[in-house]
N, C-alpha and C. Protein backbone atom coordinates (compact mmCIF):
# COMPACT_ATOMS: atom_id res chain seq x y z
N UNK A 1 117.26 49.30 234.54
CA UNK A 1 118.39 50.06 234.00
C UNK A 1 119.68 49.27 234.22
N UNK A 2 120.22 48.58 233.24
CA UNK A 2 122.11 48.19 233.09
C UNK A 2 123.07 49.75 233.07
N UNK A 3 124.00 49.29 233.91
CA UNK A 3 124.93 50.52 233.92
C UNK A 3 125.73 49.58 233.95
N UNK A 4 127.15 50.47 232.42
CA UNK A 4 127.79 49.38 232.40
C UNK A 4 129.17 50.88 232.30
N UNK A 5 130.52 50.33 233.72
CA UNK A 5 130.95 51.72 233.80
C UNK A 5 132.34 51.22 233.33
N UNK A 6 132.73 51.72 232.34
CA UNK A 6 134.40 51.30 231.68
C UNK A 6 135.41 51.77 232.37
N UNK A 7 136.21 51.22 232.74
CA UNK A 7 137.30 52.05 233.51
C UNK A 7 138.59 51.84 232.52
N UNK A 8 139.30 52.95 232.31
CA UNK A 8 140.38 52.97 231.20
C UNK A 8 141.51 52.92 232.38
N UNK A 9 142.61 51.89 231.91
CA UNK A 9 143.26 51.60 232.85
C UNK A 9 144.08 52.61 233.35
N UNK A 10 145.02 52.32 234.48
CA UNK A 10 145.76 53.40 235.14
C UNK A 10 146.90 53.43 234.05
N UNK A 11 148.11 53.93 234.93
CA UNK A 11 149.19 54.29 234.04
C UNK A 11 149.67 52.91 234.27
N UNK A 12 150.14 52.43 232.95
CA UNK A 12 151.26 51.82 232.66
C UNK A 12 152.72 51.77 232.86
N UNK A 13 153.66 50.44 232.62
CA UNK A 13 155.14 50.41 232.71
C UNK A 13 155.30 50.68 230.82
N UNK A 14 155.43 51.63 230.31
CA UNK A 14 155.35 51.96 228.84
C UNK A 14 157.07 51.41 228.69
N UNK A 15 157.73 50.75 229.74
CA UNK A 15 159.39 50.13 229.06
C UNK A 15 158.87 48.84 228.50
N UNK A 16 157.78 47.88 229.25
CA UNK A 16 157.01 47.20 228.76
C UNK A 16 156.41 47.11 227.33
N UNK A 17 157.05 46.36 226.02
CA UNK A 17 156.35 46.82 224.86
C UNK A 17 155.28 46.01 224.78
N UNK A 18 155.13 44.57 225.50
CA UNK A 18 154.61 43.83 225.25
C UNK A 18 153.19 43.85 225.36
N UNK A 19 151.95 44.03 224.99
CA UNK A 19 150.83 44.50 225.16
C UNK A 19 149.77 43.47 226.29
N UNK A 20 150.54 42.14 226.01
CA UNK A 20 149.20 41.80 226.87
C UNK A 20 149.94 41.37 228.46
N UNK A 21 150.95 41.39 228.72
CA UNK A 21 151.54 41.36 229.96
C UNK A 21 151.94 42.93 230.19
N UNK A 22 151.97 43.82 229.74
CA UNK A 22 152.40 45.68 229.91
C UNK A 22 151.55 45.45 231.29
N UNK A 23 152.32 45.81 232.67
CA UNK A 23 151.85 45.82 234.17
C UNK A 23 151.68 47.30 234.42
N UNK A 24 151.40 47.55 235.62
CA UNK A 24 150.94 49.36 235.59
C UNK A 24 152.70 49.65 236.05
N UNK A 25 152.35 50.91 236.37
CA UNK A 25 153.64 51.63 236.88
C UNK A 25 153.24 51.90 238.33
N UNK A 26 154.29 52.06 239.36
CA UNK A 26 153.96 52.54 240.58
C UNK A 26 152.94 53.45 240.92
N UNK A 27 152.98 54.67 239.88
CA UNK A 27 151.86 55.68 239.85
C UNK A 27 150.85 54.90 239.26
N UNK A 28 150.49 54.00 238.68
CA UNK A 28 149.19 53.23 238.29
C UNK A 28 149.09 52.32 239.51
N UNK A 29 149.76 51.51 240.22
CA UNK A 29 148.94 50.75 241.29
C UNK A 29 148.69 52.16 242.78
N UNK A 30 149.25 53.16 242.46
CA UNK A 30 148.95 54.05 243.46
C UNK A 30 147.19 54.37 243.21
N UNK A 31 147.35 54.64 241.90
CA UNK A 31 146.23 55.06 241.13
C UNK A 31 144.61 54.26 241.40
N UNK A 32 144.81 53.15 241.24
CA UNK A 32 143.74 52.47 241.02
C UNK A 32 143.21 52.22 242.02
N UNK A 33 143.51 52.88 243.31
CA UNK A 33 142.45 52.76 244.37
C UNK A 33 141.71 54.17 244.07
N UNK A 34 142.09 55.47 243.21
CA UNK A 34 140.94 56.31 243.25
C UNK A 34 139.67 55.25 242.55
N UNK A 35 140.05 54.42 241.41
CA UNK A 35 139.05 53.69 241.40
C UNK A 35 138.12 53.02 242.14
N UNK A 36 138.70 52.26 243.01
CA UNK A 36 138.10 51.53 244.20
C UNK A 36 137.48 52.92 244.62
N UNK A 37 137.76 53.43 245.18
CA UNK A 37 136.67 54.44 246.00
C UNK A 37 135.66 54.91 245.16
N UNK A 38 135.91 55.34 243.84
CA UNK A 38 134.69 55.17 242.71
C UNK A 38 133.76 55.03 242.89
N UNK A 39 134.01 53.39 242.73
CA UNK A 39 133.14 52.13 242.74
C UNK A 39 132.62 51.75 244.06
N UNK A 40 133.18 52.36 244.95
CA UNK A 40 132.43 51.61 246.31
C UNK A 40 131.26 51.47 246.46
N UNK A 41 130.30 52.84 246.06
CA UNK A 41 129.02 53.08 246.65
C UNK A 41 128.34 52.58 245.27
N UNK A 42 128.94 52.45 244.27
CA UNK A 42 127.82 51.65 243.10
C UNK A 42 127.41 50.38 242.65
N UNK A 43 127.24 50.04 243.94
CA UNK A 43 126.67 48.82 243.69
C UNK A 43 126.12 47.75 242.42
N UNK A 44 127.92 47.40 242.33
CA UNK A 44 128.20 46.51 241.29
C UNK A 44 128.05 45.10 241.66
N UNK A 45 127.29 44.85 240.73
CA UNK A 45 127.25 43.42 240.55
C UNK A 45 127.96 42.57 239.57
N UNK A 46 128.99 42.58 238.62
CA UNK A 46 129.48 42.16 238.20
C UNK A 46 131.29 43.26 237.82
N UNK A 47 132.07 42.54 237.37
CA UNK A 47 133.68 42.84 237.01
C UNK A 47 134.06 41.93 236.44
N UNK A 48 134.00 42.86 235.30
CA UNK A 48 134.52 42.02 233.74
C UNK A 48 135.87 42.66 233.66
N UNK A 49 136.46 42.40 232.45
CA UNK A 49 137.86 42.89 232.06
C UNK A 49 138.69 42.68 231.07
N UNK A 50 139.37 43.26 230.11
CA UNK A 50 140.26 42.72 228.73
C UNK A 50 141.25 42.01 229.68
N UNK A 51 141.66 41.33 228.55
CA UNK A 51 142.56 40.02 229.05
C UNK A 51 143.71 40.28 229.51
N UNK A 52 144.08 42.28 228.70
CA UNK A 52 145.78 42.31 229.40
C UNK A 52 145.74 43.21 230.94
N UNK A 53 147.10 42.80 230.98
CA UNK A 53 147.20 42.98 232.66
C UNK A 53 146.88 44.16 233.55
N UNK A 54 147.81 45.35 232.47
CA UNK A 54 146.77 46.41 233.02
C UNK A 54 145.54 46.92 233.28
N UNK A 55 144.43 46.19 232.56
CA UNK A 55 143.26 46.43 232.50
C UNK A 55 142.93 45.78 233.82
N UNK A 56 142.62 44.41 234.13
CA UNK A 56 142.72 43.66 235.08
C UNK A 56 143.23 44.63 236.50
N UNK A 57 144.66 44.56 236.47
CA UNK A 57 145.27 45.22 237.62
C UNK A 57 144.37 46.39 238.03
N UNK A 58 143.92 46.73 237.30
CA UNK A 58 143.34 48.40 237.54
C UNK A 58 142.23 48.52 238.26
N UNK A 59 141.10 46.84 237.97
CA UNK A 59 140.40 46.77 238.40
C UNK A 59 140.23 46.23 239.62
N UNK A 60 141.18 45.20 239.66
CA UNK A 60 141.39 43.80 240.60
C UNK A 60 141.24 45.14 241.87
N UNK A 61 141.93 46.14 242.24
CA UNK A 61 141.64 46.30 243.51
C UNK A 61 140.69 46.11 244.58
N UNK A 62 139.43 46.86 243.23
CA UNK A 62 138.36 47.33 243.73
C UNK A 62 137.76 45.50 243.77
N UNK A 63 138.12 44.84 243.19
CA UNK A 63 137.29 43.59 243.32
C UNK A 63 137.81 42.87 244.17
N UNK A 64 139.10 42.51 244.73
CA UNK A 64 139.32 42.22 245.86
C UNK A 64 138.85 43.04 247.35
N UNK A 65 138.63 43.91 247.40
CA UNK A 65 138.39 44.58 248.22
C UNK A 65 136.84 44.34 248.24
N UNK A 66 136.05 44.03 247.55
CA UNK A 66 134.52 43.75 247.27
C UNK A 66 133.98 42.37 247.27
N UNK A 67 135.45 41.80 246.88
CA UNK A 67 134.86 39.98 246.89
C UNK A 67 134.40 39.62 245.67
N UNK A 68 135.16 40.35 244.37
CA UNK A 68 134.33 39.92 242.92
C UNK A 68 135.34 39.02 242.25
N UNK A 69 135.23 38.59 241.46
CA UNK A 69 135.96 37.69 240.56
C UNK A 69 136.02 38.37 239.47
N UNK A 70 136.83 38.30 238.77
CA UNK A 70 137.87 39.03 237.49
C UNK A 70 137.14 38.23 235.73
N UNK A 71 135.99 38.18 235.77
CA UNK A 71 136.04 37.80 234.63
C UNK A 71 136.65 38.57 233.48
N UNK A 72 137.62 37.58 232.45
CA UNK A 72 138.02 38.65 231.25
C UNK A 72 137.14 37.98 229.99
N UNK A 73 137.47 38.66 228.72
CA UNK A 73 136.23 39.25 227.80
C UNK A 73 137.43 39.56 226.74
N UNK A 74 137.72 38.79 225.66
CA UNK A 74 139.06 38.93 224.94
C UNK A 74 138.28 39.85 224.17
N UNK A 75 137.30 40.39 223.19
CA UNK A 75 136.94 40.96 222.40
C UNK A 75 136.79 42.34 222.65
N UNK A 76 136.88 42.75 224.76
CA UNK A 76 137.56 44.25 225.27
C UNK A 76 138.65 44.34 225.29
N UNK A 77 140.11 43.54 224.49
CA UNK A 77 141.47 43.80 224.82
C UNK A 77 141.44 45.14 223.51
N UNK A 78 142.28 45.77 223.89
CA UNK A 78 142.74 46.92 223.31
C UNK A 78 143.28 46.78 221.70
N UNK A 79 142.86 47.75 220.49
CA UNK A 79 143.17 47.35 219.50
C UNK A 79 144.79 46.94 219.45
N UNK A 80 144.93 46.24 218.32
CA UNK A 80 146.73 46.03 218.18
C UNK A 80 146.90 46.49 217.03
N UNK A 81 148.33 48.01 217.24
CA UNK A 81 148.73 48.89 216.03
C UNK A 81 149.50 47.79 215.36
N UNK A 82 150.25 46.86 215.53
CA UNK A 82 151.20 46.35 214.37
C UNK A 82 151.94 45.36 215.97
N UNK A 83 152.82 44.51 214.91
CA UNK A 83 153.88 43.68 215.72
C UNK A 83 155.12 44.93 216.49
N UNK A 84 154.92 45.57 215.88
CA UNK A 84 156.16 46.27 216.57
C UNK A 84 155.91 47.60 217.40
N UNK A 85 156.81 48.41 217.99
CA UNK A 85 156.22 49.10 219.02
C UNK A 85 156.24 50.45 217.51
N UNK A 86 155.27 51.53 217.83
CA UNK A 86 155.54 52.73 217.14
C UNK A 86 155.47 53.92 218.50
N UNK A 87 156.95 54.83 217.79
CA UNK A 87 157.64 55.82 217.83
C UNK A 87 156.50 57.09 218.15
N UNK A 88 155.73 57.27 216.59
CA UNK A 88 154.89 58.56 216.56
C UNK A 88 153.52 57.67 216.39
N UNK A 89 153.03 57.54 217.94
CA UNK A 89 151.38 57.43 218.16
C UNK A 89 150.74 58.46 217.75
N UNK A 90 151.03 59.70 217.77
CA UNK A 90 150.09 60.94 217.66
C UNK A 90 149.87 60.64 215.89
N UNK A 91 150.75 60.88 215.51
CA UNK A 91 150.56 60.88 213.72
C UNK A 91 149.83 59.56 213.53
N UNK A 92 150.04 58.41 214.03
CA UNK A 92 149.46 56.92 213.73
C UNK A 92 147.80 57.49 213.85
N UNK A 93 147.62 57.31 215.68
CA UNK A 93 146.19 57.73 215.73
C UNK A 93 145.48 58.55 215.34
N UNK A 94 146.00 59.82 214.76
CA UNK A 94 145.41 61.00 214.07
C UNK A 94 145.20 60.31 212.47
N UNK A 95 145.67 59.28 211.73
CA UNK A 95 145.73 59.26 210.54
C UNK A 95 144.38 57.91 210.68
N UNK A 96 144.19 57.12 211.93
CA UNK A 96 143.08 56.41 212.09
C UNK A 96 141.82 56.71 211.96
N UNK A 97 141.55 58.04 213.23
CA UNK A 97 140.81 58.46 213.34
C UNK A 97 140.26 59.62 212.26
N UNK A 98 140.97 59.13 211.57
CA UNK A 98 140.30 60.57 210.26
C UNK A 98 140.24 59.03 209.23
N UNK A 99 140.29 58.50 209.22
CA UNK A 99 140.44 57.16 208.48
C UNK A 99 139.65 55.71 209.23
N UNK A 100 138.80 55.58 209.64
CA UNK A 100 138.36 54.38 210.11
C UNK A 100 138.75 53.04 210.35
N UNK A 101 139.50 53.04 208.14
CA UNK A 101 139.73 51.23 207.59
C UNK A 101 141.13 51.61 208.08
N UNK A 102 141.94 52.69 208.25
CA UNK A 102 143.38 52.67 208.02
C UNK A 102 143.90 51.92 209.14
N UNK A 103 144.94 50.94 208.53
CA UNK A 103 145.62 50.03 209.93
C UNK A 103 147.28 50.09 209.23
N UNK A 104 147.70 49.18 210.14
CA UNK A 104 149.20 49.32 209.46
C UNK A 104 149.18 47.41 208.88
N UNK A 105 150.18 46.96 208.52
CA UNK A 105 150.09 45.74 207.92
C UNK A 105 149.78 44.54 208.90
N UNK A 106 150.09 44.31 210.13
CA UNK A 106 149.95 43.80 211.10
C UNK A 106 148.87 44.13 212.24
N UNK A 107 148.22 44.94 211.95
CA UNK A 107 147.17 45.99 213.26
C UNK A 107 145.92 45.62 212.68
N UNK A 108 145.08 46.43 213.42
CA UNK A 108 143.27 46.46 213.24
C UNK A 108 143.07 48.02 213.13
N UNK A 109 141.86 47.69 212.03
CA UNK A 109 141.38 48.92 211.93
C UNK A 109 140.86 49.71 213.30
N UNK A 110 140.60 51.23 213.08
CA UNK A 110 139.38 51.40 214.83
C UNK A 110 137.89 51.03 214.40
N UNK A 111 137.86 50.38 212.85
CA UNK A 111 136.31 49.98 213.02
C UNK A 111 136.06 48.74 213.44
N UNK A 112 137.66 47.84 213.16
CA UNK A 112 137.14 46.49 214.00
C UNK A 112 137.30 46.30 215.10
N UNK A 113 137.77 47.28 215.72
CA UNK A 113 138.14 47.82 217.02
C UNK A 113 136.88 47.86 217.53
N UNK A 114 136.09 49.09 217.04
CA UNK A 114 134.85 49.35 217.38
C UNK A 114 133.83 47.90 217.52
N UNK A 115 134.06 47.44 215.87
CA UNK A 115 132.96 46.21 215.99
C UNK A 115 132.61 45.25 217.25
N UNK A 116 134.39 44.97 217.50
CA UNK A 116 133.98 43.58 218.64
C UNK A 116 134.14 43.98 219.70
N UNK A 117 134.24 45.18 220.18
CA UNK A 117 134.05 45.84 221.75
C UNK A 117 132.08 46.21 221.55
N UNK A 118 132.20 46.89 220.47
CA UNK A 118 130.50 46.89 220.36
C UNK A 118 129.59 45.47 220.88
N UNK A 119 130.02 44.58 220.19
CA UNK A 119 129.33 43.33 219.83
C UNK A 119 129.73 42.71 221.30
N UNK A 120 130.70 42.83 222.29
CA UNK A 120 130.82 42.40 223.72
C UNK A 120 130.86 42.89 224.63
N UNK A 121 129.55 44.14 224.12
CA UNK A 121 129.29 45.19 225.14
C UNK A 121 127.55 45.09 224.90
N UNK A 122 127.55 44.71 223.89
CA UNK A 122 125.83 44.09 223.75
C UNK A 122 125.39 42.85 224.26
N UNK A 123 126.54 42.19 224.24
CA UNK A 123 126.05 40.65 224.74
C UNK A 123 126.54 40.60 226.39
N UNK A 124 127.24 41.49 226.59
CA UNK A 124 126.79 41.77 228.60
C UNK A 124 125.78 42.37 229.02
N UNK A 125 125.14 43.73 228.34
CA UNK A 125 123.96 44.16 228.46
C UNK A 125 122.70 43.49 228.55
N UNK A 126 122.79 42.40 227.18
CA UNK A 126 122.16 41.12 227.29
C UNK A 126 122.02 40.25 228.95
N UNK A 127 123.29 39.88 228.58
CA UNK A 127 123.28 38.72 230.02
C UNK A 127 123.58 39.37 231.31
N UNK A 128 123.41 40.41 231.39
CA UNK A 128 123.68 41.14 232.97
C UNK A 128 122.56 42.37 232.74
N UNK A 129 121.11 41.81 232.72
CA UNK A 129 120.16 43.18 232.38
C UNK A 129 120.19 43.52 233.68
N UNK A 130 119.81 45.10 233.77
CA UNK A 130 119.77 45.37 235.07
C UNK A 130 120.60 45.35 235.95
N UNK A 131 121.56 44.96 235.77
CA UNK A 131 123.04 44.86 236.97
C UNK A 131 124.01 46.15 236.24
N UNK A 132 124.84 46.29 237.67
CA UNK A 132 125.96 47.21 237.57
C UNK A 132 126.69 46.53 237.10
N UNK A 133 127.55 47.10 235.89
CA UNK A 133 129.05 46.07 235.47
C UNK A 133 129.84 47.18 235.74
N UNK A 134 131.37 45.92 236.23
CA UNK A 134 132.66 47.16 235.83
C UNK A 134 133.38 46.45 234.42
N UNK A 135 134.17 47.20 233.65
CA UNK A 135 134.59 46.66 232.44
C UNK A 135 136.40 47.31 232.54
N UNK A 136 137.37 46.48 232.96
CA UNK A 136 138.72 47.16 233.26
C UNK A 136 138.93 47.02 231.12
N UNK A 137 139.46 48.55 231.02
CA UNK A 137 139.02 48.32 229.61
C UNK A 137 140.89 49.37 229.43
N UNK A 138 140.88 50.17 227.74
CA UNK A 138 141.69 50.81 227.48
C UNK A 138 141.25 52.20 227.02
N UNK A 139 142.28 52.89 226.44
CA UNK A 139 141.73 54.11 226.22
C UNK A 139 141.26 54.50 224.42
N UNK A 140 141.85 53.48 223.85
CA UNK A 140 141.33 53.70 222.26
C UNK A 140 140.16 52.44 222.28
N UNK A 141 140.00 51.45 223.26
CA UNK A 141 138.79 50.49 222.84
C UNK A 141 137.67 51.11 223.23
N UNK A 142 138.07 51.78 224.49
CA UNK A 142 136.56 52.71 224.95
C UNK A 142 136.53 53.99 224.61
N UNK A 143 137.16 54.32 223.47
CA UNK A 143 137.07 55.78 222.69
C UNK A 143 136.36 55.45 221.70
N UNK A 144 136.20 53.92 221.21
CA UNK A 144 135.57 53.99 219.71
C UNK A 144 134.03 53.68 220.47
N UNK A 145 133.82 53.16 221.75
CA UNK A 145 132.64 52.61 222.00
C UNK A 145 132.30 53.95 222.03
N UNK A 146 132.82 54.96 222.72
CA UNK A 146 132.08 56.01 223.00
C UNK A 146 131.59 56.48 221.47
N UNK A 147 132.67 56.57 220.96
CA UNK A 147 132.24 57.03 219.16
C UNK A 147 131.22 56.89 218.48
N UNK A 148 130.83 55.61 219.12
CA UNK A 148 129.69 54.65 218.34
C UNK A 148 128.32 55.06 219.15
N UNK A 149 128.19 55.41 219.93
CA UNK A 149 126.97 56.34 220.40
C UNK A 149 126.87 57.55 220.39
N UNK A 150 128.32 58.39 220.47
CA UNK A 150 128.48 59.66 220.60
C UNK A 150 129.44 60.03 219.37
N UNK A 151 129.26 59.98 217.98
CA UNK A 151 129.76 60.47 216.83
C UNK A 151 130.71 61.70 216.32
N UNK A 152 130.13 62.39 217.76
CA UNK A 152 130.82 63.86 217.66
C UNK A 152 132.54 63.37 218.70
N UNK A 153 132.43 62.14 219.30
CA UNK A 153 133.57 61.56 219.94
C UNK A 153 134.63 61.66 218.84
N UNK A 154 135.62 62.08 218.61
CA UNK A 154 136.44 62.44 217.82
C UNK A 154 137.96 61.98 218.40
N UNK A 155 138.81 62.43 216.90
CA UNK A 155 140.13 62.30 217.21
C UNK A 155 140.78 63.50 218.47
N UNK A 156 140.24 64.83 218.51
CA UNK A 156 140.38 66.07 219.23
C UNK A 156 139.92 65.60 220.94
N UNK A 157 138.88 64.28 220.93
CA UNK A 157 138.21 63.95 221.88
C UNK A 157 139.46 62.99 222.59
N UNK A 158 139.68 62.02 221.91
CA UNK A 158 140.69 61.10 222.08
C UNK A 158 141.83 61.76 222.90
N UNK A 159 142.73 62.72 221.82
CA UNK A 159 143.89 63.58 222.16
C UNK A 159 143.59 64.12 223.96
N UNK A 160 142.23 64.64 224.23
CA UNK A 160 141.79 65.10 225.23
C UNK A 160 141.98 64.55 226.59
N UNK A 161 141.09 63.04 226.15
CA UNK A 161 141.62 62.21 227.59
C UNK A 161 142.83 61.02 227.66
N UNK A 162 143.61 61.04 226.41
CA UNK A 162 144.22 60.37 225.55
C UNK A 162 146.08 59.86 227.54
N UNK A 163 145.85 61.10 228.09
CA UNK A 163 146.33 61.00 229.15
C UNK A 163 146.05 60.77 230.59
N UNK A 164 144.24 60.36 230.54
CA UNK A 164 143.67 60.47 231.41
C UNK A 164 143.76 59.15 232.17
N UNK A 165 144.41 58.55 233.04
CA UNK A 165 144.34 56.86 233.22
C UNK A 165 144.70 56.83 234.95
N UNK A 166 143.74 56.62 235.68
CA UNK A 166 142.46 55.75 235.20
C UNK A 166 141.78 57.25 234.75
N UNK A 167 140.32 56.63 233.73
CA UNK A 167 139.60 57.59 233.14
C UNK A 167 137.84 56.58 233.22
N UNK A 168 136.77 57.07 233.63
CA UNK A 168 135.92 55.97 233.65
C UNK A 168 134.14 56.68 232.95
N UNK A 169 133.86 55.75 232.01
CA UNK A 169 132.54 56.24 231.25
C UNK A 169 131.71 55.45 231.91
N UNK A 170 130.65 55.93 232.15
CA UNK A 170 129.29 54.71 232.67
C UNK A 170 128.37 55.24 231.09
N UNK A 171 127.76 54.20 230.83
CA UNK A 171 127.05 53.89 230.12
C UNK A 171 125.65 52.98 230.66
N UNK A 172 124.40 54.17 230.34
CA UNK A 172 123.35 53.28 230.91
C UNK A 172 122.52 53.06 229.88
N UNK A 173 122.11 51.84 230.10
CA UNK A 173 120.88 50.90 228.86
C UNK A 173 119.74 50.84 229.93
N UNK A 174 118.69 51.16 228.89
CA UNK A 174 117.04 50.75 229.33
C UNK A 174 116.86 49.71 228.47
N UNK A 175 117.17 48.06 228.30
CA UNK A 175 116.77 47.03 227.90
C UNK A 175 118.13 47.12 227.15
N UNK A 176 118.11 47.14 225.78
CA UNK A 176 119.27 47.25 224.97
C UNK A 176 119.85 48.85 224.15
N UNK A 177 118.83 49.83 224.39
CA UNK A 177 118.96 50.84 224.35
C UNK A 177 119.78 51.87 224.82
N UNK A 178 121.29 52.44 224.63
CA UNK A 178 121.62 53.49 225.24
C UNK A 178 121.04 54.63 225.67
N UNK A 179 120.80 55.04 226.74
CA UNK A 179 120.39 56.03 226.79
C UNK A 179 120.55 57.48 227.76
N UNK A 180 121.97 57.25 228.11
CA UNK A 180 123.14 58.16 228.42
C UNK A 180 124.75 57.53 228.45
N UNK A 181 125.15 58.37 228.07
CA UNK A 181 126.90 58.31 228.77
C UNK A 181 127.17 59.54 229.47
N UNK A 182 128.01 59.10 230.70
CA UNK A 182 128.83 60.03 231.81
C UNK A 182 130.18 59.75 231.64
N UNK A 183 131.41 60.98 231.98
CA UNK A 183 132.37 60.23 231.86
C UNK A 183 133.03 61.24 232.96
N UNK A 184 134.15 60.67 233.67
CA UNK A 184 134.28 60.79 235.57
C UNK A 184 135.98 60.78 235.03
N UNK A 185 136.62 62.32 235.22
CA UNK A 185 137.95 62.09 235.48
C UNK A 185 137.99 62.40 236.88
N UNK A 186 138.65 61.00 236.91
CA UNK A 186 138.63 60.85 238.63
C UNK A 186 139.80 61.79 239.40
N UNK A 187 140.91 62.32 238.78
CA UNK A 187 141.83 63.22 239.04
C UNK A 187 141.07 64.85 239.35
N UNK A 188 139.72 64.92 238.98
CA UNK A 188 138.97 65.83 239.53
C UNK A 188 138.23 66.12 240.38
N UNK A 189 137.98 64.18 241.46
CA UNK A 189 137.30 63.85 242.02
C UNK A 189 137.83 64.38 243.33
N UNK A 190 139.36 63.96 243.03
CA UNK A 190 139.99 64.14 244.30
C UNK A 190 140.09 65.18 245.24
């Protein structure tokens, strides 16, 4: 059995527009040791991560504290809405998620969103059979993964944990096969 457990990063510095340097906020490095405690007892063998910082940061605790190395995985960085920052996310992402192809002139769809988080979530399953992964990920890249096994994952679903950070899904494979998702708001743990 691969268990591969996504952790959606903590809170962000949202004055930060810049997406792949955006660092957490005080309440996000407070945050990301509920992660670490998470993760303690699940004996992970690997910590992967999208390339931007918050994702990383979120994780790095628990992997310093464990002795792991930070591999990143550009094809888990978080979709990109456009060059510029937008105002009304709610109307953007609501007009996506009822829309798949819809992007803005500069952005990605959530199906190619979906595609290459799919496609570098198969090829770790692949090369880490049987091992625990952590994946420091986001909250719309691991909303479409969830989508893509769980269909009924929706825009209403999104909106739901759309504030949840950190927020963490395990996903377990029997060979290449899904064959559950869990998902752990850790703000309930506490």
């Amino acid at each position: 059995m691969t268990k591969v457990y996504f952790v959606r990063h903590a809170q962000p510095n949202y004055e930060n527009h810049d997406d792949m340097t955006r660092e957490l906020s005080l309440k996000g490095l407070e945050d990301r040791k509920l992660v670490t405690e998470f993760l303690k007892d699940k004996a992970i063998d690997v910590v992967l991560s999208s390339p931007f910082k918050r994702s990383i940061d979120t994780v790095k605790d628990f992997a310093d504290t464990y002795g792991h190395e930070i591999t990143t995985i550009d094809d888990f960085r978080e979709r990109k809405i456009d060059s510029c920052w937008i105002e009304d996310f709610y109307g953007f992402s609501k007009r996506q998620w009822e829309d798949f192809d819809y992007k803005l002139q500069d952005g990605e769809t959530l199906r190619e969103v979906q595609t290459r988080n799919i496609a570098a979530l198969k090829q770790v399953v692949q090369e880490y059979k049987d091992k625990n992964i952590v994946v420091g990920s986001h909250g719309t890249a691991l909303s479409t993964i969830v989508n893509y096994y769980q269909p009924s994952f929706d825009f209403m679903e999104f909106e739901r944990i759309r504030t949840l950070m950190p927020w963490i899904v395990c996903f377990s494979f029997d060979g290449e096969q899904c064959v559950g998702i869990e998902e752990f708001n850790l703000f309930e743990e506490e």
